[in-house]
C-alpha atoms as a PDB file:
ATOM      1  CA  UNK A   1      14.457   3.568 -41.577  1.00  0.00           C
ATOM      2  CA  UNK A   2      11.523   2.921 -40.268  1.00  0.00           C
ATOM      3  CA  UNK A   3       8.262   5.178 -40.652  1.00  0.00           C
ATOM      4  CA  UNK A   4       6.264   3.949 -37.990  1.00  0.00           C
ATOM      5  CA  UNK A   5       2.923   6.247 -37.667  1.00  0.00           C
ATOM      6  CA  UNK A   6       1.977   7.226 -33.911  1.00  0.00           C
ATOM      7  CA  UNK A   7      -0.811   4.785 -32.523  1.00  0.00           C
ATOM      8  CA  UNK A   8      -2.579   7.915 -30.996  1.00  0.00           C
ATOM      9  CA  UNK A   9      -2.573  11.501 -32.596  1.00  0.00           C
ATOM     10  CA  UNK A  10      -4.351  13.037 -29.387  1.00  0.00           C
ATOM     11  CA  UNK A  11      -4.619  12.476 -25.365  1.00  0.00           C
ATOM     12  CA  UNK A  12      -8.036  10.692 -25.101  1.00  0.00           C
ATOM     13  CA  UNK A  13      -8.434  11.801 -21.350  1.00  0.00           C
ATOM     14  CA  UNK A  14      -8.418  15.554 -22.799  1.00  0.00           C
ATOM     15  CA  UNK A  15     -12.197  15.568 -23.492  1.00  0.00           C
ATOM     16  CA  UNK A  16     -12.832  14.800 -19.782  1.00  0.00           C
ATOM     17  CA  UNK A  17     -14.263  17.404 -17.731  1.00  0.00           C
ATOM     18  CA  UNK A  18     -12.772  17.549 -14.148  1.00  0.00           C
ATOM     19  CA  UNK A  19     -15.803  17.727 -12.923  1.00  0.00           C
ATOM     20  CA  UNK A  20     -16.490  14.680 -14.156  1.00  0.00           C
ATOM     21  CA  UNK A  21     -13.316  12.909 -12.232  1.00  0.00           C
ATOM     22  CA  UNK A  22     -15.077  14.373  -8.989  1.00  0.00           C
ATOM     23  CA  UNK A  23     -13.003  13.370  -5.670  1.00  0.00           C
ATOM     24  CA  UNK A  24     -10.121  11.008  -7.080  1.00  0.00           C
ATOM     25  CA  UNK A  25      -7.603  13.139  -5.745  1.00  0.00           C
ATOM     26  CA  UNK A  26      -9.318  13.133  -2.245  1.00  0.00           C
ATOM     27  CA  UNK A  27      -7.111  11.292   0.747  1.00  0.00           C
ATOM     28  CA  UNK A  28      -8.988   8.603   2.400  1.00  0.00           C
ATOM     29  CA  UNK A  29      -9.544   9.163   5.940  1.00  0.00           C
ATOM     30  CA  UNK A  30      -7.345   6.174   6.856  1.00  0.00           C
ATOM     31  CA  UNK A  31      -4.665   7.731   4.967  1.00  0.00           C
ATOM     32  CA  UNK A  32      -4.646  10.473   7.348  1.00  0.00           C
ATOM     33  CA  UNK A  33      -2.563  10.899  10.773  1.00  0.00           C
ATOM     34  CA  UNK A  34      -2.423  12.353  13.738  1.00  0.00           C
ATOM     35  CA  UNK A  35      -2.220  11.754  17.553  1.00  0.00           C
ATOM     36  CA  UNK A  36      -3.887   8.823  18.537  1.00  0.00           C
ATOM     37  CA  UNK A  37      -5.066   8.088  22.114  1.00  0.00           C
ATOM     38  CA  UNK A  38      -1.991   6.213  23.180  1.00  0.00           C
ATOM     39  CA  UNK A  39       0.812   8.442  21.352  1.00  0.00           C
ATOM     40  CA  UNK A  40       2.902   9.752  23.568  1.00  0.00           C
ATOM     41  CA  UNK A  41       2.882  13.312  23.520  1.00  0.00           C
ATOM     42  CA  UNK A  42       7.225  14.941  23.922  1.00  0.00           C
ATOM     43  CA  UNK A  43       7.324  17.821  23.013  1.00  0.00           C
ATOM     44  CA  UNK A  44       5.191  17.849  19.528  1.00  0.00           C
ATOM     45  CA  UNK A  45       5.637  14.221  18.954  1.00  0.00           C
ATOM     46  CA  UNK A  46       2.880  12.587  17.328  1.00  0.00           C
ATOM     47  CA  UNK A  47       2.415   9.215  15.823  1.00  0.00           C
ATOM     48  CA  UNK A  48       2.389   8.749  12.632  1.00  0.00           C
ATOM     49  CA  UNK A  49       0.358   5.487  11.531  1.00  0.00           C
ATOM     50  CA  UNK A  50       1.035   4.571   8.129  1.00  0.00           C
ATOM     51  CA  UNK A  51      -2.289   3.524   6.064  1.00  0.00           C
ATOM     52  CA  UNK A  52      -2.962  -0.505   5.224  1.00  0.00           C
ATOM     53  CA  UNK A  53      -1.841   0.196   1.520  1.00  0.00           C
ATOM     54  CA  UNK A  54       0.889   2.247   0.279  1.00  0.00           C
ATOM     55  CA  UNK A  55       1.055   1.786  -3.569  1.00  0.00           C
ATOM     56  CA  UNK A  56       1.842   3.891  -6.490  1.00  0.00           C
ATOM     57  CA  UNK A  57      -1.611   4.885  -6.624  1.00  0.00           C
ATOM     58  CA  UNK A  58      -1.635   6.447  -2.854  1.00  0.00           C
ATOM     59  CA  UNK A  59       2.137   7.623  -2.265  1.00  0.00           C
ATOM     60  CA  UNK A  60       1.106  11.077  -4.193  1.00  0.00           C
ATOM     61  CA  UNK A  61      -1.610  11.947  -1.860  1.00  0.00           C
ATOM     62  CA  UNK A  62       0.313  10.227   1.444  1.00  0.00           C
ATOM     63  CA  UNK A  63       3.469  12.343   0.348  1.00  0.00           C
ATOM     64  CA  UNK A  64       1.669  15.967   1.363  1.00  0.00           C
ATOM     65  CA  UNK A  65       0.773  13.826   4.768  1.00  0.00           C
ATOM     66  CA  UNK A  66       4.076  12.919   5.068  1.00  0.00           C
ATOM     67  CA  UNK A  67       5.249  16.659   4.263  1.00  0.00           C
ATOM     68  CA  UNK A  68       2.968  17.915   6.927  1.00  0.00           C
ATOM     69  CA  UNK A  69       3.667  15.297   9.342  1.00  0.00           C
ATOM     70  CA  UNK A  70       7.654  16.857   9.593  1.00  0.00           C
ATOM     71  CA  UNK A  71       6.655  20.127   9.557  1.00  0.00           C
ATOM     72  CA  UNK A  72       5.001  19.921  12.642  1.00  0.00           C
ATOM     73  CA  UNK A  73       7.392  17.736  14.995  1.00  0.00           C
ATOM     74  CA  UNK A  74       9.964  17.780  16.595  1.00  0.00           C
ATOM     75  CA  UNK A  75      10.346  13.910  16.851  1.00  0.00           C
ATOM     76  CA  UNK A  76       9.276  11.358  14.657  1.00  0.00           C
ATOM     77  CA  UNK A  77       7.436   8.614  15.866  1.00  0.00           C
ATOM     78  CA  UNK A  78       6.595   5.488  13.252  1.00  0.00           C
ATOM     79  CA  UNK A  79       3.676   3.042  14.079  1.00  0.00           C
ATOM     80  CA  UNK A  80       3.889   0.791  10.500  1.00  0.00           C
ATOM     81  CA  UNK A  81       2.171  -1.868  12.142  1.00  0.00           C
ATOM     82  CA  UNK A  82      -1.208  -1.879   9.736  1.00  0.00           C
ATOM     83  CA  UNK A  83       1.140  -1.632   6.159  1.00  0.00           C
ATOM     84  CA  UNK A  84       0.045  -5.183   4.578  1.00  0.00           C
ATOM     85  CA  UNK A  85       0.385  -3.646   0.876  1.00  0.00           C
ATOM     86  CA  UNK A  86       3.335  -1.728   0.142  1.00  0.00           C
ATOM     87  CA  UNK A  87       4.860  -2.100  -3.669  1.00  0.00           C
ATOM     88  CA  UNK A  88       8.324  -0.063  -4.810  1.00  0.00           C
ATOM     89  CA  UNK A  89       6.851   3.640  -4.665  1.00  0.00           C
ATOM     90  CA  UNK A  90       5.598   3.245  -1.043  1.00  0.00           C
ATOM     91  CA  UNK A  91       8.847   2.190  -0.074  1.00  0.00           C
ATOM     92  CA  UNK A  92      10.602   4.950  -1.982  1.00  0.00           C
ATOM     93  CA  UNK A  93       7.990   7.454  -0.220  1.00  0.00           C
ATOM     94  CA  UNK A  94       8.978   6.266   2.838  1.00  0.00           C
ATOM     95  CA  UNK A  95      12.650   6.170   2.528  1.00  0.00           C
ATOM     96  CA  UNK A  96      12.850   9.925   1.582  1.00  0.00           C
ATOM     97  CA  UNK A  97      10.434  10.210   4.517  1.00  0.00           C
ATOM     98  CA  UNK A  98      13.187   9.125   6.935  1.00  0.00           C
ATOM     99  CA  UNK A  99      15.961  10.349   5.303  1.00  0.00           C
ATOM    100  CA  UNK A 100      14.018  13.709   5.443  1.00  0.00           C
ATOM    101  CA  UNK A 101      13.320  13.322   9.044  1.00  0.00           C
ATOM    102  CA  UNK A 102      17.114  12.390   9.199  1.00  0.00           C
ATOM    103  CA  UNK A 103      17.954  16.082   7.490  1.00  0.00           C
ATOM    104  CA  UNK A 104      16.408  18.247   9.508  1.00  0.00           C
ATOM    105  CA  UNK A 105      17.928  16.838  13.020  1.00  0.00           C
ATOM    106  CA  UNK A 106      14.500  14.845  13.651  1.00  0.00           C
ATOM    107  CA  UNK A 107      14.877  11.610  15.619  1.00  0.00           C
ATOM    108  CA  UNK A 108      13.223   8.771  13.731  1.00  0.00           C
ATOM    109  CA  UNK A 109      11.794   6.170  16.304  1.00  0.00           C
ATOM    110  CA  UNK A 110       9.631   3.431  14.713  1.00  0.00           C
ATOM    111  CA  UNK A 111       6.486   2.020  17.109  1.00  0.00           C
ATOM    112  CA  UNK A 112       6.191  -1.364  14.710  1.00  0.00           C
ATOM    113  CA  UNK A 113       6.486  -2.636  11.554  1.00  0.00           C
ATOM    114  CA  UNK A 114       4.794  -4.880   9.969  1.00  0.00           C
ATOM    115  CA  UNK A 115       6.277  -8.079   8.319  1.00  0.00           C
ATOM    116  CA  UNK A 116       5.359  -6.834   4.983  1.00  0.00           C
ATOM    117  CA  UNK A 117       7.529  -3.778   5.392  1.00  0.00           C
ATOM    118  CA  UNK A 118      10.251  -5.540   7.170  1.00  0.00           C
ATOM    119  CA  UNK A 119      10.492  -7.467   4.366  1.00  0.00           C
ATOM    120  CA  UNK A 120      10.092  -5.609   1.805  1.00  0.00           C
ATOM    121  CA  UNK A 121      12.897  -3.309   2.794  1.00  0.00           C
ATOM    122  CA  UNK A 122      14.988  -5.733   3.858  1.00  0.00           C
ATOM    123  CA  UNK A 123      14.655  -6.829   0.120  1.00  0.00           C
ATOM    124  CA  UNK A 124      15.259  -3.407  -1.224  1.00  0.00           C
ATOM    125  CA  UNK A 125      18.623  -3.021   1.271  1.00  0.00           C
ATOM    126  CA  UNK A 126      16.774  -0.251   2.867  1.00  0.00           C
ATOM    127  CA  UNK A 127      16.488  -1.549   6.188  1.00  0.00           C
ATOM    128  CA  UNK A 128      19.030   0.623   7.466  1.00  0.00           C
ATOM    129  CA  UNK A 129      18.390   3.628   6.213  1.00  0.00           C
ATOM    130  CA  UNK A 130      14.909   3.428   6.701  1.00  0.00           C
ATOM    131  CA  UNK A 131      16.112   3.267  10.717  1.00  0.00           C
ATOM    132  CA  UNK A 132      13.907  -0.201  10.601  1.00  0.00           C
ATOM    133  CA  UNK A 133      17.515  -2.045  11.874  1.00  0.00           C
ATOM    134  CA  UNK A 134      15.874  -1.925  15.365  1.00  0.00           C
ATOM    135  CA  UNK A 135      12.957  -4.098  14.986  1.00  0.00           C
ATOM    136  CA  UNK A 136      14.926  -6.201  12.869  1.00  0.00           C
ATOM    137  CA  UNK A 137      15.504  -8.881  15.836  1.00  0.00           C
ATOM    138  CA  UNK A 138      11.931  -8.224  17.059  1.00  0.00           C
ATOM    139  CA  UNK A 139      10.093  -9.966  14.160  1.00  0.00           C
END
Protein backbone atom coordinates (compact mmCIF):
# COMPACT_ATOMS: atom_id res chain seq x y z
CA UNK A 1 0.00 0.00 0.00
CA UNK A 2 1.06 3.02 -0.68
CA UNK A 3 1.30 6.04 1.91
CA UNK A 4 1.53 8.82 -0.30
CA UNK A 5 1.37 12.25 1.88
CA UNK A 6 -1.00 15.06 0.31
CA UNK A 7 1.15 17.67 -1.75
CA UNK A 8 -1.00 20.50 -0.12
CA UNK A 9 -2.49 20.37 3.51
CA UNK A 10 -4.52 23.73 2.89
CA UNK A 11 -6.33 25.81 -0.11
CA UNK A 12 -3.68 28.53 -0.82
CA UNK A 13 -6.39 30.89 -2.41
CA UNK A 14 -8.09 30.86 1.24
CA UNK A 15 -5.92 33.76 2.54
CA UNK A 16 -7.24 35.96 -0.32
CA UNK A 17 -9.49 38.66 0.51
CA UNK A 18 -12.35 39.15 -2.08
CA UNK A 19 -11.75 42.36 -2.09
CA UNK A 20 -8.68 41.80 -3.32
CA UNK A 21 -10.08 39.69 -6.56
CA UNK A 22 -12.10 43.03 -7.26
CA UNK A 23 -14.31 42.68 -10.63
CA UNK A 24 -13.27 39.10 -12.02
CA UNK A 25 -16.64 37.99 -11.93
CA UNK A 26 -17.84 41.15 -13.86
CA UNK A 27 -19.36 40.37 -17.65
CA UNK A 28 -17.63 42.28 -20.26
CA UNK A 29 -19.78 44.58 -22.07
CA UNK A 30 -19.33 42.59 -25.30
CA UNK A 31 -20.55 39.67 -23.53
CA UNK A 32 -23.76 41.31 -23.13
CA UNK A 33 -26.99 41.27 -25.54
CA UNK A 34 -29.74 42.85 -26.49
CA UNK A 35 -31.62 44.41 -29.48
CA UNK A 36 -29.44 45.78 -31.87
CA UNK A 37 -30.44 48.38 -34.50
CA UNK A 38 -31.24 45.93 -37.22
CA UNK A 39 -33.00 43.05 -35.03
CA UNK A 40 -36.14 42.58 -36.01
CA UNK A 41 -38.49 43.23 -33.42
CA UNK A 42 -41.85 40.01 -33.46
CA UNK A 43 -43.30 40.01 -30.82
CA UNK A 44 -40.32 40.15 -28.03
CA UNK A 45 -37.77 38.83 -30.35
CA UNK A 46 -34.44 40.10 -29.85
CA UNK A 47 -31.10 39.15 -31.18
CA UNK A 48 -28.94 37.54 -29.40
CA UNK A 49 -25.17 38.14 -30.57
CA UNK A 50 -22.92 35.75 -29.14
CA UNK A 51 -19.47 37.40 -27.80
CA UNK A 52 -15.97 36.82 -29.99
CA UNK A 53 -14.84 34.20 -27.29
CA UNK A 54 -16.78 31.64 -25.59
CA UNK A 55 -14.34 29.55 -23.42
CA UNK A 56 -14.45 27.85 -20.15
CA UNK A 57 -13.41 30.92 -18.59
CA UNK A 58 -16.62 33.05 -19.95
CA UNK A 59 -19.51 30.33 -20.32
CA UNK A 60 -20.24 30.91 -16.34
CA UNK A 61 -20.89 34.52 -16.66
CA UNK A 62 -22.53 34.16 -20.50
CA UNK A 63 -24.80 31.32 -18.95
CA UNK A 64 -26.97 34.02 -16.62
CA UNK A 65 -27.07 36.04 -20.21
CA UNK A 66 -28.19 33.19 -21.78
CA UNK A 67 -30.78 32.49 -18.82
CA UNK A 68 -32.09 35.96 -19.18
CA UNK A 69 -32.04 36.05 -22.80
CA UNK A 70 -35.11 33.05 -22.73
CA UNK A 71 -36.81 34.49 -20.13
CA UNK A 72 -37.67 37.36 -21.95
CA UNK A 73 -38.68 36.05 -25.60
CA UNK A 74 -40.83 34.64 -27.19
CA UNK A 75 -38.56 33.72 -30.22
CA UNK A 76 -35.09 33.11 -30.37
CA UNK A 77 -33.08 34.76 -32.74
CA UNK A 78 -29.09 33.64 -33.08
CA UNK A 79 -26.55 36.09 -34.74
CA UNK A 80 -23.08 33.76 -34.04
CA UNK A 81 -21.44 35.53 -36.66
CA UNK A 82 -18.46 37.26 -34.34
CA UNK A 83 -17.68 33.56 -32.32
CA UNK A 84 -13.87 33.08 -33.58
CA UNK A 85 -12.94 31.28 -30.11
CA UNK A 86 -15.19 28.75 -28.90
CA UNK A 87 -13.46 25.53 -26.98
CA UNK A 88 -15.80 22.39 -25.53
CA UNK A 89 -17.68 24.40 -22.64
CA UNK A 90 -18.90 27.15 -25.04
CA UNK A 91 -20.28 24.65 -27.15
CA UNK A 92 -21.86 22.73 -24.29
CA UNK A 93 -23.32 26.28 -23.08
CA UNK A 94 -24.74 26.70 -26.17
CA UNK A 95 -26.23 23.39 -26.84
CA UNK A 96 -28.29 23.45 -23.56
CA UNK A 97 -29.04 26.99 -24.76
CA UNK A 98 -30.99 25.61 -27.74
CA UNK A 99 -32.18 22.67 -26.39
CA UNK A 100 -33.60 25.02 -23.64
CA UNK A 101 -35.08 27.29 -26.15
CA UNK A 102 -36.32 23.95 -27.75
CA UNK A 103 -38.21 23.08 -24.15
CA UNK A 104 -40.10 25.78 -23.59
CA UNK A 105 -41.88 25.92 -27.25
CA UNK A 106 -39.30 28.79 -28.35
CA UNK A 107 -38.44 28.83 -32.06
CA UNK A 108 -34.67 28.81 -32.49
CA UNK A 109 -33.74 30.80 -35.74
CA UNK A 110 -29.97 31.37 -36.19
CA UNK A 111 -28.92 34.97 -38.09
CA UNK A 112 -25.14 33.43 -38.87
CA UNK A 113 -22.61 31.42 -37.77
CA UNK A 114 -19.40 31.68 -37.97
CA UNK A 115 -17.00 29.03 -39.50
CA UNK A 116 -15.49 28.43 -36.20
CA UNK A 117 -18.79 27.33 -34.75
CA UNK A 118 -19.91 25.54 -37.79
CA UNK A 119 -17.12 23.62 -37.38
CA UNK A 120 -16.71 23.06 -34.26
CA UNK A 121 -20.14 21.57 -33.88
CA UNK A 122 -20.10 19.85 -36.78
CA UNK A 123 -17.06 18.12 -35.03
CA UNK A 124 -18.87 17.58 -31.82
CA UNK A 125 -22.14 15.98 -33.92
CA UNK A 126 -24.05 18.85 -32.58
CA UNK A 127 -24.95 20.46 -35.64
CA UNK A 128 -28.34 19.31 -35.48
CA UNK A 129 -29.33 19.80 -32.36
CA UNK A 130 -27.84 22.98 -32.06
CA UNK A 131 -30.61 23.86 -35.09
CA UNK A 132 -27.18 25.06 -37.02
CA UNK A 133 -28.37 22.25 -39.98
CA UNK A 134 -29.68 25.37 -41.83
CA UNK A 135 -26.64 27.28 -42.51
CA UNK A 136 -24.94 24.18 -43.05
CA UNK A 137 -25.11 24.63 -47.06
CA UNK A 138 -24.58 28.40 -46.61
CA UNK A 139 -20.88 28.25 -45.55
Amino acid sequence: MSSKKPVMSHDPLDDIAEEALGDVAAVPDEMTEGKTADAADDGGGGRLVLPESLTIGEVGNYHEVLVRHLDRQSEVHIDGQALEVVDGAGMQLLLAFVKDAVSRSLPVNWIGASPRLLGSARQLGVSSAMQLDQLQNTH
